[in-house]
Each structure stands twice: as C-alpha cells, then as structure tokens.
Protein backbone atom coordinates (compact mmCIF):
# COMPACT_ATOMS: atom_id res chain seq x y z
CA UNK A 1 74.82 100.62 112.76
CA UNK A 2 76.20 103.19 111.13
CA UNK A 3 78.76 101.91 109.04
CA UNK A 4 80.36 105.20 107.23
CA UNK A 5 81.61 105.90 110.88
CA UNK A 6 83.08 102.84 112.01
CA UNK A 7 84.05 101.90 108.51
CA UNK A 8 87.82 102.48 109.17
CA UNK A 9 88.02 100.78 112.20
CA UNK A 10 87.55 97.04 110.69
CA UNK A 11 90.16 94.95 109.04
CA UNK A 12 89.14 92.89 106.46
CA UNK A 13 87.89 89.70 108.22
CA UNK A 14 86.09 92.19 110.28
CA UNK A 15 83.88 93.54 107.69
CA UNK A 16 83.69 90.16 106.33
CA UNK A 17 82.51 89.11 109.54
CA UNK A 18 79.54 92.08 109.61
CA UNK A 19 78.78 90.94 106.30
CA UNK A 20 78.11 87.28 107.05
CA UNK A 21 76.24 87.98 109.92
CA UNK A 22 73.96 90.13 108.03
CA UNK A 23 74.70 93.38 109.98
CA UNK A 24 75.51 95.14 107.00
CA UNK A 25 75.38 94.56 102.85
CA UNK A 26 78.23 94.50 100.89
CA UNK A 27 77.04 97.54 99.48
CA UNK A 28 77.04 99.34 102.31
CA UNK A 29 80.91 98.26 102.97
CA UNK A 30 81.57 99.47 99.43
CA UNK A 31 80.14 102.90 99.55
CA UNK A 32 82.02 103.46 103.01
CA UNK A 33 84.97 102.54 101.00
CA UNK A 34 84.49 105.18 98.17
CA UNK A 35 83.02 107.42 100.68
CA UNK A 36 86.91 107.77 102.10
CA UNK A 37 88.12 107.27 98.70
CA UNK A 38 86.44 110.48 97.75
CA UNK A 39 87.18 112.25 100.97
CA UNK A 40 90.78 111.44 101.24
CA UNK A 41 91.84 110.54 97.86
CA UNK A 42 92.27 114.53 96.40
CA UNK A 43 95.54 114.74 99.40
CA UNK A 44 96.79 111.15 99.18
CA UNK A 45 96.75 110.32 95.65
CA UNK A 46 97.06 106.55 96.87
CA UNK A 47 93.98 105.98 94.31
CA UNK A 48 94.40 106.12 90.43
CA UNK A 49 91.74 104.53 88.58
CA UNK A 50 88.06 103.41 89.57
CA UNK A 51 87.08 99.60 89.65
CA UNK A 52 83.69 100.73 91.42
CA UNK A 53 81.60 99.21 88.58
CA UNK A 54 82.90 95.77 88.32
CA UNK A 55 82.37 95.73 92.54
CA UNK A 56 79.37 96.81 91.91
CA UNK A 57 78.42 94.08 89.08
CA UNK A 58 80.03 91.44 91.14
CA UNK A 59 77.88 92.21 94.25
CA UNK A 60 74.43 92.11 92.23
CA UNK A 61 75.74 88.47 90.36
CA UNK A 62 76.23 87.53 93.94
CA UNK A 63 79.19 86.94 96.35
CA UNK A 64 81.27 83.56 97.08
CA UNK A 65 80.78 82.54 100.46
CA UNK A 66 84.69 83.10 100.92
CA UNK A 67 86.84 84.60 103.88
CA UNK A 68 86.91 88.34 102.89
CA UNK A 69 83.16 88.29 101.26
CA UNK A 70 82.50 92.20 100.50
CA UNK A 71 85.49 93.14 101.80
CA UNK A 72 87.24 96.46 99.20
CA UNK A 73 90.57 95.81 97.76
CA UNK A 74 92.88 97.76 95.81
CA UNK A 75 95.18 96.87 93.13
CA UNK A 76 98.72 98.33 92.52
CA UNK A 77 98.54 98.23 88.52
CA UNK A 78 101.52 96.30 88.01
CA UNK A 79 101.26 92.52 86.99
CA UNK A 80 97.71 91.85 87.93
CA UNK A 81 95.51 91.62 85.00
CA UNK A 82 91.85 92.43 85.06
CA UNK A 83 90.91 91.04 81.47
CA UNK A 84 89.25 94.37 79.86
CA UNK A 85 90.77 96.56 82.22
CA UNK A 86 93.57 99.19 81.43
CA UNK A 87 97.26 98.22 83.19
CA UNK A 88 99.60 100.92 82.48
CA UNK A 89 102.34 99.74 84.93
CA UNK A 90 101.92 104.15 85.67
CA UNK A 91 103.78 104.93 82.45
CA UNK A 92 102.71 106.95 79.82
CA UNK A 93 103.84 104.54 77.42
CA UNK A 94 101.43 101.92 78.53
CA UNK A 95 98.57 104.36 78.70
CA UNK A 96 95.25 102.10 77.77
CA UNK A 97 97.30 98.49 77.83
CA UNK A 98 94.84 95.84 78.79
CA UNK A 99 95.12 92.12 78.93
CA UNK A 100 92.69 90.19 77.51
CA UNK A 101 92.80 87.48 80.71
CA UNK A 102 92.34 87.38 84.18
CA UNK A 103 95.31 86.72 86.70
CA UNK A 104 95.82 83.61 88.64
CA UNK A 105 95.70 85.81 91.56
CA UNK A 106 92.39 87.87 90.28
CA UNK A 107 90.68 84.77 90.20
CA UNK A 108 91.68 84.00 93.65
CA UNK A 109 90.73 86.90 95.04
CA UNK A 110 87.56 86.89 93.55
CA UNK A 111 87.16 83.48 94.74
CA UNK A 112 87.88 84.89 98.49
CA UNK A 113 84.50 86.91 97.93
CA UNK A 114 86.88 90.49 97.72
CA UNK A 115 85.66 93.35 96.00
CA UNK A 116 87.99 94.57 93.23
CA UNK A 117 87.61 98.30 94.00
CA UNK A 118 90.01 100.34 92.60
CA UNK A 119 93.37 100.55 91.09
CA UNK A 120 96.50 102.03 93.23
CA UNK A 121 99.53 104.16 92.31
CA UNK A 122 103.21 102.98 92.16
CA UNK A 123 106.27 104.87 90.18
CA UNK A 124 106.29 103.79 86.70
CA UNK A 125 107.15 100.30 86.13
CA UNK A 126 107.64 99.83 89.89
CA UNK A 127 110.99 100.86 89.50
CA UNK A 128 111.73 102.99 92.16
CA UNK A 129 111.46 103.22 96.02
CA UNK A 130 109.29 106.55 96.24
CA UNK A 131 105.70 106.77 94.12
CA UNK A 132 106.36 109.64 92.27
CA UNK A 133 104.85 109.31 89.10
CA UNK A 134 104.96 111.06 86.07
CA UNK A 135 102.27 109.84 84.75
CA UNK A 136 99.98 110.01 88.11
CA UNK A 137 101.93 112.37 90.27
CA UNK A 138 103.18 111.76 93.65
CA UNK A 139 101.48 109.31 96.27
CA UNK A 140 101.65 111.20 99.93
CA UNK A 141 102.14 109.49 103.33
CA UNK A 142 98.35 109.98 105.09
CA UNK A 143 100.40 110.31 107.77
CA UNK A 144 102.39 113.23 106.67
CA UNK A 145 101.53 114.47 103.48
CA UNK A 146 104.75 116.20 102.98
CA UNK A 147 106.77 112.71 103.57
CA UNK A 148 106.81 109.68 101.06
CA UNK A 149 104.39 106.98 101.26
CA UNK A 150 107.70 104.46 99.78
CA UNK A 151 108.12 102.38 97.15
CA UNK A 152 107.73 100.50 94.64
CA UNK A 153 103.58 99.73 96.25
CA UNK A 154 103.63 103.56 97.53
CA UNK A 155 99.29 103.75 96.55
CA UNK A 156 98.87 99.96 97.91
CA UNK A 157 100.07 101.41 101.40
CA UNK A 158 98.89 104.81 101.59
CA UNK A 159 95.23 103.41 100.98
CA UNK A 160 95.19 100.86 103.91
CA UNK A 161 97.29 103.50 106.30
CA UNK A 162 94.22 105.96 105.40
CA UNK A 163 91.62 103.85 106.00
CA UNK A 164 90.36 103.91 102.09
CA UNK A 165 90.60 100.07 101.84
CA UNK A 166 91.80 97.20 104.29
CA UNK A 167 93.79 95.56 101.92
CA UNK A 168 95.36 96.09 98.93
CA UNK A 169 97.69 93.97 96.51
CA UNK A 170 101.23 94.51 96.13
CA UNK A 171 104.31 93.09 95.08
CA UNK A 172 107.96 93.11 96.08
CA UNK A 173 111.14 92.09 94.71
CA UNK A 174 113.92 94.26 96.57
CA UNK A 175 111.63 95.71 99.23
CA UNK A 176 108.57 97.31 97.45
CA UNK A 177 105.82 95.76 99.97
CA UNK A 178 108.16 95.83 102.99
CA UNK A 179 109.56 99.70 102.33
CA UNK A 180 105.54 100.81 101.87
CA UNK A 181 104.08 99.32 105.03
CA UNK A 182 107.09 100.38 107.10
CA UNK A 183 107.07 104.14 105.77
CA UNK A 184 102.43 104.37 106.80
CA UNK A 185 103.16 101.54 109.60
CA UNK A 186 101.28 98.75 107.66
CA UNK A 187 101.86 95.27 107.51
CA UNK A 188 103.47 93.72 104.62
CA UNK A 189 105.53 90.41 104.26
CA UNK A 190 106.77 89.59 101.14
CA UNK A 191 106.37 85.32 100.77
CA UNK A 192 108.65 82.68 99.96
CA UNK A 193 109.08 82.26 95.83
CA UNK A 194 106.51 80.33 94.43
CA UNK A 195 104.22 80.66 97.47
CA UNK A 196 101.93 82.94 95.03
CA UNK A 197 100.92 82.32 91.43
CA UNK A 198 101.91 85.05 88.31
CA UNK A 199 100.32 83.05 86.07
CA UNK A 200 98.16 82.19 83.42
CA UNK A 201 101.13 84.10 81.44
CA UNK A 202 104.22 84.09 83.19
CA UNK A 203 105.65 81.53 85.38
CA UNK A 204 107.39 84.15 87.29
CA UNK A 205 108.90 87.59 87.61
CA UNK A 206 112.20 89.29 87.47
CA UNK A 207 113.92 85.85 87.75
CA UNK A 208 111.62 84.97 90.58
CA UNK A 209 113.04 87.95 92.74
CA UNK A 210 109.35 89.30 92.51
CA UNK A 211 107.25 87.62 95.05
CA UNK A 212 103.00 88.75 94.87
CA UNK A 213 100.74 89.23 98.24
CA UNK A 214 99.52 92.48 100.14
CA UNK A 215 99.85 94.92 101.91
CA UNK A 216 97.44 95.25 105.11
CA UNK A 217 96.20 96.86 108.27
CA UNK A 218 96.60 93.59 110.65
CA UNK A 219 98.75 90.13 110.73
CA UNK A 220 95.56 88.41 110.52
CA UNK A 221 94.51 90.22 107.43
CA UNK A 222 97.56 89.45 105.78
CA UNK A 223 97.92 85.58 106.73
CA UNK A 224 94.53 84.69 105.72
CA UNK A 225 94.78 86.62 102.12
CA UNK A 226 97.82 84.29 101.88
CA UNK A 227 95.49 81.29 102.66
CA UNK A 228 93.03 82.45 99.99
CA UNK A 229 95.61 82.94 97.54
CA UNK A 230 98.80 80.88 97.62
CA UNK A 231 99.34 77.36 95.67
CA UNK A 232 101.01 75.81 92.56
CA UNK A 233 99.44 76.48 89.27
CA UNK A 234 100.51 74.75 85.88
CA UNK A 235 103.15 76.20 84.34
CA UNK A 236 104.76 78.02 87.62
CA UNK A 237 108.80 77.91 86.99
CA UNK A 238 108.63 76.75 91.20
CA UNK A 239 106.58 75.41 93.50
CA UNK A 240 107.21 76.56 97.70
CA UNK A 241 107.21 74.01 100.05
CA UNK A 242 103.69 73.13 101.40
CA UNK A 243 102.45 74.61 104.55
CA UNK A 244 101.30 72.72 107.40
CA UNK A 245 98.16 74.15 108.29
CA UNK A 246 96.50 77.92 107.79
CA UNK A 247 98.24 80.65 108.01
CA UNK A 248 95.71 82.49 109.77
CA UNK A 249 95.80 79.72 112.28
CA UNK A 250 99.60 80.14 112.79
CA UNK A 251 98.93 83.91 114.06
CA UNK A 252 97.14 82.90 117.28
CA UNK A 253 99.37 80.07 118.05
CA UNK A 254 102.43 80.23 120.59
CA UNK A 255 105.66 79.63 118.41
CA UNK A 256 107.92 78.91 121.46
CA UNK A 257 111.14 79.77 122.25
CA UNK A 258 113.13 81.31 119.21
CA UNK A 259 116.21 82.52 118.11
CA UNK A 260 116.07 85.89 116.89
CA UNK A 261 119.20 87.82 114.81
CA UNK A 262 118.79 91.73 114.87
CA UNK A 263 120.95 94.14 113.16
CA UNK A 264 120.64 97.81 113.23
CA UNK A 265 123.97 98.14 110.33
CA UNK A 266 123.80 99.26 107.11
CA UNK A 267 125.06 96.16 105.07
CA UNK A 268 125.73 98.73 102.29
CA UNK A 269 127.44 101.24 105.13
CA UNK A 270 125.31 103.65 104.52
CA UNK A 271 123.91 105.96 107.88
CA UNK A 272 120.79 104.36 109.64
CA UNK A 273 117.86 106.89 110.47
CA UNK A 274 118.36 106.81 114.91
CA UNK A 275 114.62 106.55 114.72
CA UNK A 276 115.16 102.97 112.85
CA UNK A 277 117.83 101.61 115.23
CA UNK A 278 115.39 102.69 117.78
CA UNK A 279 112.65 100.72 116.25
CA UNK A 280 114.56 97.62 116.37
CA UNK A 281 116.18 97.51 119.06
CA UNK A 282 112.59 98.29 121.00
CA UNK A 283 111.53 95.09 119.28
CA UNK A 284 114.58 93.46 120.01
CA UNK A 285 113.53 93.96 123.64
CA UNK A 286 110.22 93.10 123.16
CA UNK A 287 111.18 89.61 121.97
CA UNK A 288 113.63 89.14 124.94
CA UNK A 289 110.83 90.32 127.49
CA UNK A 290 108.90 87.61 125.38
CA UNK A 291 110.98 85.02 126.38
CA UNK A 292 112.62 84.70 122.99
CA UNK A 293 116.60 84.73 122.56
CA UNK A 294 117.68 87.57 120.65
CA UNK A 295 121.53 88.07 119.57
CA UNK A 296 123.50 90.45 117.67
CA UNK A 297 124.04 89.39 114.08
CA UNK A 298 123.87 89.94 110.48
CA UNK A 299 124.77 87.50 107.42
CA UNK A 300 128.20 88.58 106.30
CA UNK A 301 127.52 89.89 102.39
CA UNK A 302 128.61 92.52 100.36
CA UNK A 303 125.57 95.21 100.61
CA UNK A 304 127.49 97.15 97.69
CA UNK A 305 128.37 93.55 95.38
CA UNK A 306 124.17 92.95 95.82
CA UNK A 307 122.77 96.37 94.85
CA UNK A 308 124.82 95.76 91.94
CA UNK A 309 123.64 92.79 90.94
CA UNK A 310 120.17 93.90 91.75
CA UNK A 311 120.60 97.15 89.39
CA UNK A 312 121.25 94.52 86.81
CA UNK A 313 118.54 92.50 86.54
CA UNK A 314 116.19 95.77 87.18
CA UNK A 315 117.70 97.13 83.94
CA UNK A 316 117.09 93.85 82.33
CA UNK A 317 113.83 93.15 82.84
CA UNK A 318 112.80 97.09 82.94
CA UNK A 319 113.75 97.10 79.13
CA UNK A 320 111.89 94.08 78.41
CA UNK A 321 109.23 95.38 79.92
CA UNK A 322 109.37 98.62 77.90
CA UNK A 323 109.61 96.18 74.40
CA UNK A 324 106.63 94.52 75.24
CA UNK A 325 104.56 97.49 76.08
CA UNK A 326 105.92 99.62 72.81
CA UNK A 327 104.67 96.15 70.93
CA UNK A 328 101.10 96.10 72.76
CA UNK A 329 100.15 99.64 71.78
CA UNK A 330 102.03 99.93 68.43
CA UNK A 331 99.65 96.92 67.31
C-alpha cells in the first residue's frame, strides 16, 4: 500500500491499526508524517521544532504494544516536559529552557506506543487566543491561510486540520483546546480537573483552571488518548471522579434520551458571528431529530464579572511564569 497517499486519511487508531496488523512499519507512518510536515509546514507554521530523532530512537528500542503504537504526535511546548529537550513556552525569554524530567503525561504517551514527533506553536506563554508569535511567527488556518488557526493550542490544531499529525497535545484553561479545534473544525474537549496528570512537578495549573488532553481529527481519537492518559498520580492537588468504563467504549454506545441547553448569546454581550448561531442551532436540530430534548437556556452569570476574574489569575500566574523562566536561564 502506498502509505504517503493515504497517510492523511487515518486517525490515529487507524494507523495504529495498519501497524499492528503488519501492513505497514512504524517507520513508514513516520516518514508520511514528516513527508506533510515538510510539504505543508513552510505555509502553516503549525510546526516549530523537530522531535524526529527521539521517534526515530524510540522505534529502533522497540514500541509498547499500546493503543496508538506508531502513531505521530505533536506537542504544543507549553507544560509538557521532554527531559533534555528545549521548552520555551514560544518566548524569547525561555529560548533553550529544558527540564531535566519527563512529564506524567510524556510517560503516558509513550506508554500508549505514540511517537513524540515534533513540537507545535502557541503565542508565547499561551496567553492569548490567536498564535501569533514573536518568537515563531504566526500559525495559519490550513484552511485559510489568511484566517487564524486560534488560540492558545493554534500549532496543536493547525497540524491535525492539515493532515501533518493525527493528534497532537494541548491544553486549555479559558478555551485554548476548544477555540483551536473549532477555528480548523477539529475535535477538542477540554476534561474535568484532575482527569489528567501535570505532574512529577506541579500538582496543577493556573489554580486548576488548566485542564491537559488533545486536540484530534475524530471522537474516537480523542476518547481513547483520554483512556491512555488520565488517572491520579501522587502529589495531584485533585483527583476526578472515576469513570465507569472506557472512554472509547462510551463513543459507540447509545446515551439515551437527554436534555440538551443551547445558547447562541453572548454571556459577555458581545455580537455572535451569524455563521456561529447557525452552527448551533443546526446542531440543536440535529439533537432534536435525534430524539434528544433540546431547550433554550444559558446559566445566568456575569460574562463581564468572569473575564475579569479570569484576566486576574492570567496576570498572576503569567508573571510567575516569567520569574521562573528569568531564574532557569540566568543560572
């Protein structure tokens, strides 16, 4: 088969699946990969730094038998340590940072038989909804290249939207998976706190607002990366409630009759794009034709009173971030 065609059209468990089977070599999956990297990337710019070696290394020390075995993933270079590996969180300050451990989450992954490909771009210190970069300039939508691929995991999304990788890690505290997969029409759910570790280090992010998982090409990507990857460590600040069976399970079964809120309104009051309403109400009527009941409604906050408190605790933690980065390469 010939694999640098059809490369693009597998999710993750797919290749995983042509891997297992012995219809192709994780090698083969992994040049494919850098074979769109290097066709794509020059436009995109979703793809900022080269893990290609350590894939490489990991595929001649052999594989773990796990769900996503030879399957390429990117990493947003924020939070995830690689030990050895530079993590610049896109700043200029940070240029050359590296941690001298591996992530909970690396480990996981690794665990899961993934590839760690490549790194992905993201505006410096996640801190913004478009990936705009100093440091590594702008991130463009695949689909468009003169729109935005969003924000704050802008190279996460633009890399599965483009075919360069399946998956890719991301992160979100106020929308920076969920903003990203809906700007390239990707899948991303940000979990429950606690669902996914931040450790060895830190027992948590931005007070727990930040949540870590993926962003993906299908639901069934997405759920079993969760199953790989969620679970308590030692010294988490919380633990989420345990699940009742796989995730990736839960995709393919019927969920029954549910009750569905939509809201098209700003709770800020700013305007709402007419394309947007039109998106939701469409799956609004999806659900009903679906047999689901689906209502009108909206929690009853203060949009404005949140962003504010939000803006807070981004300015907080942004400056701590900044101290400990000026202390890492000052030393």
């Amino acid at each position: 088969m010939q694999l640098f065609s059809d490369y693009a059209n597998y999710d993750g468990l797919g290749l995983a699946e042509l891997v297992r089977t012995r219809q192709v070599h994780p090698s083969e999956v992994l040049d494919a990969a850098w074979d769109t990297i290097e066709k794509l990337n020059p436009r995109i710019n979703a793809i900022v730094a080269s893990m290609r070696s350590i894939a490489e290394r990991d595929i001649r020390l052999g594989l773990p038998d796990g769900p996503f075995k030879g399957v390429p993933i990117a990493l947003k270079d924020e939070y995830l340590f690689y030990s050895g590996f530079p993590c610049d969180f896109s700043s200029r300050l940070g240029e050359g940072t590296t941690a001298p451990y591996d992530s909970t989450l690396i480990q996981r992954y690794r665990a899961a038989g993934l590839l760690i490909t490549a790194k992905s771009n993201l505006p410096e210190f996640g801190a913004s909804v478009t990936t705009e970069p100093v440091a590594k300039g702008a991130c463009n939508n695949p689909w468009d290249l003169g729109h935005t691929s969003g924000g704050s995991s802008g190279g996460s999304a633009a890399a599965v939207a483009s075919g360069m990788v399946p998956v890719a890690y991301a992160n979100d505290g106020a929308g920076s998976i969920r903003i990203p997969a809906s700007c390239t029409g990707c899948f991303g759910l940000k979990p429950t706190r606690g669902r996914t570790p931040t450790g060895p280090v830190d027992g948590e992010y931005w007070n727990g607002l930040v949540v870590q998982h993926a962003i993906a090409r299908t639901v069934r990507d997405s759920a079993a990366l969760l199953d790989a990857s969620d679970g308590w460590e030692p010294g988490s600040s919380h633990a989420a409630p345990g699940k009742t069976g796989p995730y990736l399970k839960d995709v393919s079964t019927p969920p029954g009759r549910l009750r569905i809120a939509v809201s098209t309104i700003s709770p800020a009051g700013t305007m709402v794009d007419p394309s947007c309403i039109e998106a939701a109400q469409k799956a609004a009527r999806l659900c009903r034709d679906l047999g689901h009941e689906v209502e009108e409604d909206a929690p009853n906050y203060s949009g404005q009173e949140l962003a504010s408190h939000i803006a807070n605790l981004l300015a907080i933690h942004l400056a701590h971030g900044i101290d400990q980065l000026a202390v890492s390469t000052a030393e």
